[in-house]
PDB file of N, CA and C in Angstrom:
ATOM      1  N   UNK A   1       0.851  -1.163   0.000  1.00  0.00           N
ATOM      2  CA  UNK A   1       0.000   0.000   0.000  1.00  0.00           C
ATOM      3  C   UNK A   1       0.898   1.226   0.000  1.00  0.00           C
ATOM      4  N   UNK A   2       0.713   1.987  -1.014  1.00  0.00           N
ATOM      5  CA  UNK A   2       1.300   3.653  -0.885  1.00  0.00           C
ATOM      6  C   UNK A   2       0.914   4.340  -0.138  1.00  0.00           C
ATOM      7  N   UNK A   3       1.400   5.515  -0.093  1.00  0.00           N
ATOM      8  CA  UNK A   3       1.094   6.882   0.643  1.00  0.00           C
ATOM      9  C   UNK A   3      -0.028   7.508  -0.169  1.00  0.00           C
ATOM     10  N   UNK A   4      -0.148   7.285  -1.463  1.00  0.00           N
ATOM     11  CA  UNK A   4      -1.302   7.684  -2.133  1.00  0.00           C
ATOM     12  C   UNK A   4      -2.808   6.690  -1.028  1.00  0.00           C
ATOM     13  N   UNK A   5      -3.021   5.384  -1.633  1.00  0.00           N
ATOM     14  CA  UNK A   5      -3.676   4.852  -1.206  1.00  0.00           C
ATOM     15  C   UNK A   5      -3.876   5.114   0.341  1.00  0.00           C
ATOM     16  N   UNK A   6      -2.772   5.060   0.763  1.00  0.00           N
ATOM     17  CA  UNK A   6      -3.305   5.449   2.635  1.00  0.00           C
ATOM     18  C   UNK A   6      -3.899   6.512   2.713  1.00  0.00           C
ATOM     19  N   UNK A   7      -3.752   7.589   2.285  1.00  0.00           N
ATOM     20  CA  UNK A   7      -4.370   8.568   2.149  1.00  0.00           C
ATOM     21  C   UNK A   7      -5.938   8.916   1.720  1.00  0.00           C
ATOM     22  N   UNK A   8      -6.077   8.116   0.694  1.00  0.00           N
ATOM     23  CA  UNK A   8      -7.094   7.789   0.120  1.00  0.00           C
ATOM     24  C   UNK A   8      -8.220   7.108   1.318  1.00  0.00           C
ATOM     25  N   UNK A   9      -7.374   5.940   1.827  1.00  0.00           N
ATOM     26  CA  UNK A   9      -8.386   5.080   2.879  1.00  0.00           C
ATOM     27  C   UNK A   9      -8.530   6.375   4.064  1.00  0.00           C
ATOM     28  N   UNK A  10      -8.129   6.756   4.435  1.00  0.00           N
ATOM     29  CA  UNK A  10      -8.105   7.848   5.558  1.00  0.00           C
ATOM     30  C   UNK A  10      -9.542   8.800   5.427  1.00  0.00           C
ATOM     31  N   UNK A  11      -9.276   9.640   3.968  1.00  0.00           N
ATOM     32  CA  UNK A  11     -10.416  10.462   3.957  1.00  0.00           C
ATOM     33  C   UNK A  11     -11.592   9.935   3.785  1.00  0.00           C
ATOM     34  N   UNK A  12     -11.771   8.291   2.970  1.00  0.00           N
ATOM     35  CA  UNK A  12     -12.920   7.863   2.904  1.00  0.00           C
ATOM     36  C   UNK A  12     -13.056   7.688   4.290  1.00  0.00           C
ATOM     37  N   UNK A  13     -12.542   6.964   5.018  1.00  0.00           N
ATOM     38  CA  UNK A  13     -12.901   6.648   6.465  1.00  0.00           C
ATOM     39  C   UNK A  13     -13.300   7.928   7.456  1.00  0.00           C
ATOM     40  N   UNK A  14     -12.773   9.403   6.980  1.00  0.00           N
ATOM     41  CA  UNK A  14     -13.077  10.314   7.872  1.00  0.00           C
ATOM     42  C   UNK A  14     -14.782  10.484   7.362  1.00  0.00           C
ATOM     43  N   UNK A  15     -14.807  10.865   5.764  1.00  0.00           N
ATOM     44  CA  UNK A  15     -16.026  11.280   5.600  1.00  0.00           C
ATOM     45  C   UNK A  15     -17.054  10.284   6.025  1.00  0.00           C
ATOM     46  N   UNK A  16     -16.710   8.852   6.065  1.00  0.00           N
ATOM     47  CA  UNK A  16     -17.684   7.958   6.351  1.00  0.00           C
ATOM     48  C   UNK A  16     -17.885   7.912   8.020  1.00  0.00           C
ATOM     49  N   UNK A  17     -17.107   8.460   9.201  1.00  0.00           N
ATOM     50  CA  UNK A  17     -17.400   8.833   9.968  1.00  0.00           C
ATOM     51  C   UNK A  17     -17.933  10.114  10.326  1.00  0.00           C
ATOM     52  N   UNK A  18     -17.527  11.184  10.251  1.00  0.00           N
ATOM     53  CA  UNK A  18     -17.727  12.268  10.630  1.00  0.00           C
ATOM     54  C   UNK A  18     -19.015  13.608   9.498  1.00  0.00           C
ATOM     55  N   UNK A  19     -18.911  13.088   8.808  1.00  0.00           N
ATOM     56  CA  UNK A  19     -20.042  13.742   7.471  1.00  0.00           C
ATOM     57  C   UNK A  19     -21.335  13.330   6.867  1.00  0.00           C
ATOM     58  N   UNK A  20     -20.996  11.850   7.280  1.00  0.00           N
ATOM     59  CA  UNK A  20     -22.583  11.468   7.053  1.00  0.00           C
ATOM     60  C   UNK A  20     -23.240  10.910   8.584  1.00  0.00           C
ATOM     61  N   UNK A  21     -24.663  10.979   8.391  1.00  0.00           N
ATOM     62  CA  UNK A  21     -25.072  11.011   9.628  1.00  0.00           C
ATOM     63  C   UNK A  21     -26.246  10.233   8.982  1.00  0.00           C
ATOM     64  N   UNK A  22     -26.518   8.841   8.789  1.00  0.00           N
ATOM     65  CA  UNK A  22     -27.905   7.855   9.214  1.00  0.00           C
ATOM     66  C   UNK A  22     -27.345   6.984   9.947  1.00  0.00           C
ATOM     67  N   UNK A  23     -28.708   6.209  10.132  1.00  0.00           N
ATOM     68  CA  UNK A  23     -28.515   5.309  11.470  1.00  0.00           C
ATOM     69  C   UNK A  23     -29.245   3.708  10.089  1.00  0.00           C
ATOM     70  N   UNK A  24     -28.169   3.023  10.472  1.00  0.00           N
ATOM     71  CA  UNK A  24     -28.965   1.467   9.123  1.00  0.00           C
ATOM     72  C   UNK A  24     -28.897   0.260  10.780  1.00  0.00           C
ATOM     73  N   UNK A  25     -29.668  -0.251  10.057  1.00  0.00           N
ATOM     74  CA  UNK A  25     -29.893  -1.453  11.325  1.00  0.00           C
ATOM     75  C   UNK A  25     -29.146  -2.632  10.874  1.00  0.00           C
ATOM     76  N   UNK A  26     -28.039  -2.973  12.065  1.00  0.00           N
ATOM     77  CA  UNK A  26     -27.135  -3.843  11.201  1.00  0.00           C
ATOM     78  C   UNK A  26     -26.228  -3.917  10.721  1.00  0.00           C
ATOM     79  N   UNK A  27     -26.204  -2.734  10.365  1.00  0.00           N
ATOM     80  CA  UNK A  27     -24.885  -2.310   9.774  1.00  0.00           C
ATOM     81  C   UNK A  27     -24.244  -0.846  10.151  1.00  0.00           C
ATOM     82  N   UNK A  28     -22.863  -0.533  10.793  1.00  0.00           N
ATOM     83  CA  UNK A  28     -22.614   0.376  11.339  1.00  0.00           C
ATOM     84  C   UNK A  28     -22.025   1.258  10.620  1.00  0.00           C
ATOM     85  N   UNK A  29     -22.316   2.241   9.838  1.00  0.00           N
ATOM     86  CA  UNK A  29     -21.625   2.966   8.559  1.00  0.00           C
ATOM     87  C   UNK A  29     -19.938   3.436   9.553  1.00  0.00           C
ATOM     88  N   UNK A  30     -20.135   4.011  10.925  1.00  0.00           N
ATOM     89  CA  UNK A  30     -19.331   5.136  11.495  1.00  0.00           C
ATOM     90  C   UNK A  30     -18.239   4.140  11.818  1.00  0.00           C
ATOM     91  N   UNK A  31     -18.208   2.283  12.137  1.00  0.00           N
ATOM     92  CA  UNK A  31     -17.605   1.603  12.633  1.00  0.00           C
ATOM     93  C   UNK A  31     -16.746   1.344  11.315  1.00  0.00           C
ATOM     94  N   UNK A  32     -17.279   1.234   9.774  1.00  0.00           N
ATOM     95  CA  UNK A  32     -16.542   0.738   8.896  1.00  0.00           C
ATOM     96  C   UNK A  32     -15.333   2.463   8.407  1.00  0.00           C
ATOM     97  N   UNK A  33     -16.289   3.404   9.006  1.00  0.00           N
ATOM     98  CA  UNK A  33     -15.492   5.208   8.976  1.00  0.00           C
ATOM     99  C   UNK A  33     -13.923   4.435  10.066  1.00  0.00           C
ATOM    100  N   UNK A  34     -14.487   4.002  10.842  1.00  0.00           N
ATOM    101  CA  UNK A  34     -12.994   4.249  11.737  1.00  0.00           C
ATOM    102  C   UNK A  34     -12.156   2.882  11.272  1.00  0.00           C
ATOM    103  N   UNK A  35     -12.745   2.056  11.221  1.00  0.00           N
ATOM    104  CA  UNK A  35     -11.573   0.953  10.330  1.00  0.00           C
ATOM    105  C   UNK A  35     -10.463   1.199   9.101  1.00  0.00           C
ATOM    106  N   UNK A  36     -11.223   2.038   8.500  1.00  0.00           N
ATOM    107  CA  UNK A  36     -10.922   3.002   7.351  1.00  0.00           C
ATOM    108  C   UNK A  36      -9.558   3.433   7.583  1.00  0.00           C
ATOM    109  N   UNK A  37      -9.871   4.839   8.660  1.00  0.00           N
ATOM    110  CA  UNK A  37      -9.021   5.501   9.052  1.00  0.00           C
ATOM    111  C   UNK A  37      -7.622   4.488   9.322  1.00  0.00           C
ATOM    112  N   UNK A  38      -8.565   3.209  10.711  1.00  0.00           N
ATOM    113  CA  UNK A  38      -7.010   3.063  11.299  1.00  0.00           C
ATOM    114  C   UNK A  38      -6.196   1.914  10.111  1.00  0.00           C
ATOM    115  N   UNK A  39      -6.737   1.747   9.179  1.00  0.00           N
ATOM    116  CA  UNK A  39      -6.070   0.843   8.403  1.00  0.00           C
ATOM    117  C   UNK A  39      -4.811   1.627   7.281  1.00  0.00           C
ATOM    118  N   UNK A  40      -5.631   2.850   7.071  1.00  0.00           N
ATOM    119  CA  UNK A  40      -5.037   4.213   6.079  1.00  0.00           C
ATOM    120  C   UNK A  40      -3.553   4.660   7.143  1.00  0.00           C
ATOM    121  N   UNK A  41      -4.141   4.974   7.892  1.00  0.00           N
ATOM    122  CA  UNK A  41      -2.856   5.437   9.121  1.00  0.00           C
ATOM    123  C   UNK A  41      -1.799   4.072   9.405  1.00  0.00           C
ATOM    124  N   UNK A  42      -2.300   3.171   9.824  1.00  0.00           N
ATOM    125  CA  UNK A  42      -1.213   2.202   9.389  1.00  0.00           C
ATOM    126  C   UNK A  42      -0.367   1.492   8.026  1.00  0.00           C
ATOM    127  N   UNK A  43      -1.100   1.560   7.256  1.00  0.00           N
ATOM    128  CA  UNK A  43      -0.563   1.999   6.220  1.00  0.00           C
ATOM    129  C   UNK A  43       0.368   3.085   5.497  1.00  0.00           C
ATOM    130  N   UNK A  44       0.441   4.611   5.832  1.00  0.00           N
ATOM    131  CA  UNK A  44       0.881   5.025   6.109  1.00  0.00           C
ATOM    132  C   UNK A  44       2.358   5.101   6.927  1.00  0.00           C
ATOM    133  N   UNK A  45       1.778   4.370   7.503  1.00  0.00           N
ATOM    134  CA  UNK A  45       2.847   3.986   8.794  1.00  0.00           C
ATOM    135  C   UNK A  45       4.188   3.162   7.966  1.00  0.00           C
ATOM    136  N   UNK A  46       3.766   2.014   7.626  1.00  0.00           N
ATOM    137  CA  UNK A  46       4.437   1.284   7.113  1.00  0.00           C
ATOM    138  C   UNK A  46       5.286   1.729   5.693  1.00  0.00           C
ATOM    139  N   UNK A  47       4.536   2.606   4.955  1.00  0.00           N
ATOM    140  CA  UNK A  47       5.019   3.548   3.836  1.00  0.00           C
ATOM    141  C   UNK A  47       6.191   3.981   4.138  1.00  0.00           C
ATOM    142  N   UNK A  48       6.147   4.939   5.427  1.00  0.00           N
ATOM    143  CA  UNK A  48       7.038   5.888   5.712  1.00  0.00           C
ATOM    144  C   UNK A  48       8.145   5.175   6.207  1.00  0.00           C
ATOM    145  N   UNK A  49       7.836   3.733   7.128  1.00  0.00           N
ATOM    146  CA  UNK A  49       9.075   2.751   7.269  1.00  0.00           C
ATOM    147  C   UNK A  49       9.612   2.409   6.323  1.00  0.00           C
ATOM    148  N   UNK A  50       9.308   2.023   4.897  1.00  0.00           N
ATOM    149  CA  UNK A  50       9.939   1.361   4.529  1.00  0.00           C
ATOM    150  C   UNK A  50      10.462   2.442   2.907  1.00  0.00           C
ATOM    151  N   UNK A  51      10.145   3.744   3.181  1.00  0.00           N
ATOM    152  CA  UNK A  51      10.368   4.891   2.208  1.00  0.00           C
ATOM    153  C   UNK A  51      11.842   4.970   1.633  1.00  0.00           C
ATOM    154  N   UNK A  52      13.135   4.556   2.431  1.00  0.00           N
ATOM    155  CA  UNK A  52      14.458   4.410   1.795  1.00  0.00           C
ATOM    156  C   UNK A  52      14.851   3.069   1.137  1.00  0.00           C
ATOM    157  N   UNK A  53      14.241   1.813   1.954  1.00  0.00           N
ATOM    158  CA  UNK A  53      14.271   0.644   1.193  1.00  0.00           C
ATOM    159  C   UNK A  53      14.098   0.232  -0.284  1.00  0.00           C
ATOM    160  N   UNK A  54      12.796   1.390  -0.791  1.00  0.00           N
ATOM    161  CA  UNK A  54      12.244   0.855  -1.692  1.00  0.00           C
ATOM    162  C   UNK A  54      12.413   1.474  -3.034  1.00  0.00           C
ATOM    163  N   UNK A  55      12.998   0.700  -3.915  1.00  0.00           N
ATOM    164  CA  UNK A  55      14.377   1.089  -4.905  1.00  0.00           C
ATOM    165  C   UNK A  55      13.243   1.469  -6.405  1.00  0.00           C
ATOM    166  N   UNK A  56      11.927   1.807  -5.861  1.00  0.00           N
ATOM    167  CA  UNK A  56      11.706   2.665  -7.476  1.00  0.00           C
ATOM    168  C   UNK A  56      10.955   1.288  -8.198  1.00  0.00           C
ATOM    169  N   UNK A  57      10.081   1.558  -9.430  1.00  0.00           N
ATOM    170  CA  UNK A  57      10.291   1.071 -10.124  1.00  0.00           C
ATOM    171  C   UNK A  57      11.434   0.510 -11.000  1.00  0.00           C
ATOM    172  N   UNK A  58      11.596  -0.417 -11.121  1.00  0.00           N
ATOM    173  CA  UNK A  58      12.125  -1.652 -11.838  1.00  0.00           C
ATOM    174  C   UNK A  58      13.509  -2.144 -10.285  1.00  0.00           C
ATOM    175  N   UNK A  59      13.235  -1.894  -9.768  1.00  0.00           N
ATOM    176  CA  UNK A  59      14.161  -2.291  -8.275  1.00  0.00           C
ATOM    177  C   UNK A  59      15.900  -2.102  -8.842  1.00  0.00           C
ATOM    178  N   UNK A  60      16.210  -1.094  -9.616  1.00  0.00           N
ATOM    179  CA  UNK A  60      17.809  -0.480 -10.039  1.00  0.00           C
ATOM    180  C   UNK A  60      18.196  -1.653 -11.148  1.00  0.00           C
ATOM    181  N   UNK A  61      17.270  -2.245 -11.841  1.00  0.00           N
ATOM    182  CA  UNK A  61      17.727  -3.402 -12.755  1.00  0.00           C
ATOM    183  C   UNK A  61      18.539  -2.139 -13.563  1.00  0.00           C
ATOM    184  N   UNK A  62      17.418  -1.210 -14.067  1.00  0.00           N
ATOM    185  CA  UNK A  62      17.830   0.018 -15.769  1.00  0.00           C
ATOM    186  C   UNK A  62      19.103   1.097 -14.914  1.00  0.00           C
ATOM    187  N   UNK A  63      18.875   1.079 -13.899  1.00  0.00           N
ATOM    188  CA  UNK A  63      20.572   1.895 -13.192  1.00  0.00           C
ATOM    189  C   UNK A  63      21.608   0.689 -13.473  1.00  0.00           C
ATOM    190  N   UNK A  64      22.474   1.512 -14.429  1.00  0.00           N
ATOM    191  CA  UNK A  64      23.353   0.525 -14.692  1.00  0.00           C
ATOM    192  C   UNK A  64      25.014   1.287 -14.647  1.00  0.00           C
ATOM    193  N   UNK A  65      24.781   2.942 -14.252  1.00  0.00           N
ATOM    194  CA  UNK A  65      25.367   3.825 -13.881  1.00  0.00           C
ATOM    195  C   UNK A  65      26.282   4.134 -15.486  1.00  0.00           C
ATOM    196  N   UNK A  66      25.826   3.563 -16.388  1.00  0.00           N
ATOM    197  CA  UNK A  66      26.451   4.066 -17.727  1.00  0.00           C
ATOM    198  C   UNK A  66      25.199   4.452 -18.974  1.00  0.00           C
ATOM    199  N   UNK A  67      25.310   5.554 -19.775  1.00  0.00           N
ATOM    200  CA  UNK A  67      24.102   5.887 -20.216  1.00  0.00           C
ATOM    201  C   UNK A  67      24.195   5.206 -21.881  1.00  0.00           C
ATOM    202  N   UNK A  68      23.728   5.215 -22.388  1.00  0.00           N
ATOM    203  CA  UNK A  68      23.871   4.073 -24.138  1.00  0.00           C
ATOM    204  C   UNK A  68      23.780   5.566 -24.814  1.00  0.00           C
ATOM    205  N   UNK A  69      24.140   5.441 -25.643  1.00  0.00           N
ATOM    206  CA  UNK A  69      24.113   6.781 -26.482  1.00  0.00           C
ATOM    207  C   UNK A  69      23.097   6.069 -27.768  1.00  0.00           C
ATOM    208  N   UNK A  70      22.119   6.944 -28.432  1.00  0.00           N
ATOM    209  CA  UNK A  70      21.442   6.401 -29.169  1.00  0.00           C
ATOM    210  C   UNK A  70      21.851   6.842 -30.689  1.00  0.00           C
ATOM    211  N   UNK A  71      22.328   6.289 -31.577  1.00  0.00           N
ATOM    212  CA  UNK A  71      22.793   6.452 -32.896  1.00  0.00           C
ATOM    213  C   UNK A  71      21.910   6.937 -33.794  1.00  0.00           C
ATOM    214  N   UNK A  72      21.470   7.711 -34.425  1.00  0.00           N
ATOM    215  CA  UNK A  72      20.782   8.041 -35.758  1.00  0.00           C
ATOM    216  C   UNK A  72      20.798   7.382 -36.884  1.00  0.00           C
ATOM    217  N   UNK A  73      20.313   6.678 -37.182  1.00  0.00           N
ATOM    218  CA  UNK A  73      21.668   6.509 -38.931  1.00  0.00           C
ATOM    219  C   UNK A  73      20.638   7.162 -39.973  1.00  0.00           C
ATOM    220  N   UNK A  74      21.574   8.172 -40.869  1.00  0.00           N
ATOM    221  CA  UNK A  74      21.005   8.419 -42.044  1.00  0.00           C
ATOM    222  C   UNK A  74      19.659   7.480 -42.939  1.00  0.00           C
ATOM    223  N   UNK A  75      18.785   8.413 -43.339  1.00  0.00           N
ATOM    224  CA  UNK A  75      17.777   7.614 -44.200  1.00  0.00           C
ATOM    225  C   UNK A  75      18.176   8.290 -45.472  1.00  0.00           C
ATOM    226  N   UNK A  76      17.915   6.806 -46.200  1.00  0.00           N
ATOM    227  CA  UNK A  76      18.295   6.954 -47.791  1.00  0.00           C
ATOM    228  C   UNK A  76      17.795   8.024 -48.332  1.00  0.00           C
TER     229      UNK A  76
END
């Protein structure tokens, strides 16, 4: 999970607690609001742990610390 996505789970979970207001029988809208949150925030959490570890797309295969020069060749 990213920092995008945690983020994402967070505000759904705030608005689903704190902005809407019915009452369903059975089902607790404000209980699935705070699961939300604490799943987004831990998530988060774990993002920010592991933020130097994590080497980018393609994990440094295309860092190869030398650049290819790309040739032209004349058209007839």
């Amino acid at each position: 999970m990213g920092l995008g996505t945690s983020l994402v789970l967070i505000a759904i979970g705030a608005i689903l607690e704190f902005a809407i207001r019915v009452s369903t029988p059975g089902f607790n809208i404000h209980t699935v609001g705070i699961v939300l949150m604490v799943v987004g925030v831990l998530g988060l959490l774990v993002s920010l742990v592991f933020w130097n570890t994590w080497g980018g797309f393609g994990n440094g295969a295309a860092r190869t610390g030398t650049r290819r020069r790309v040739v032209e060749e004349d058209l007839p």
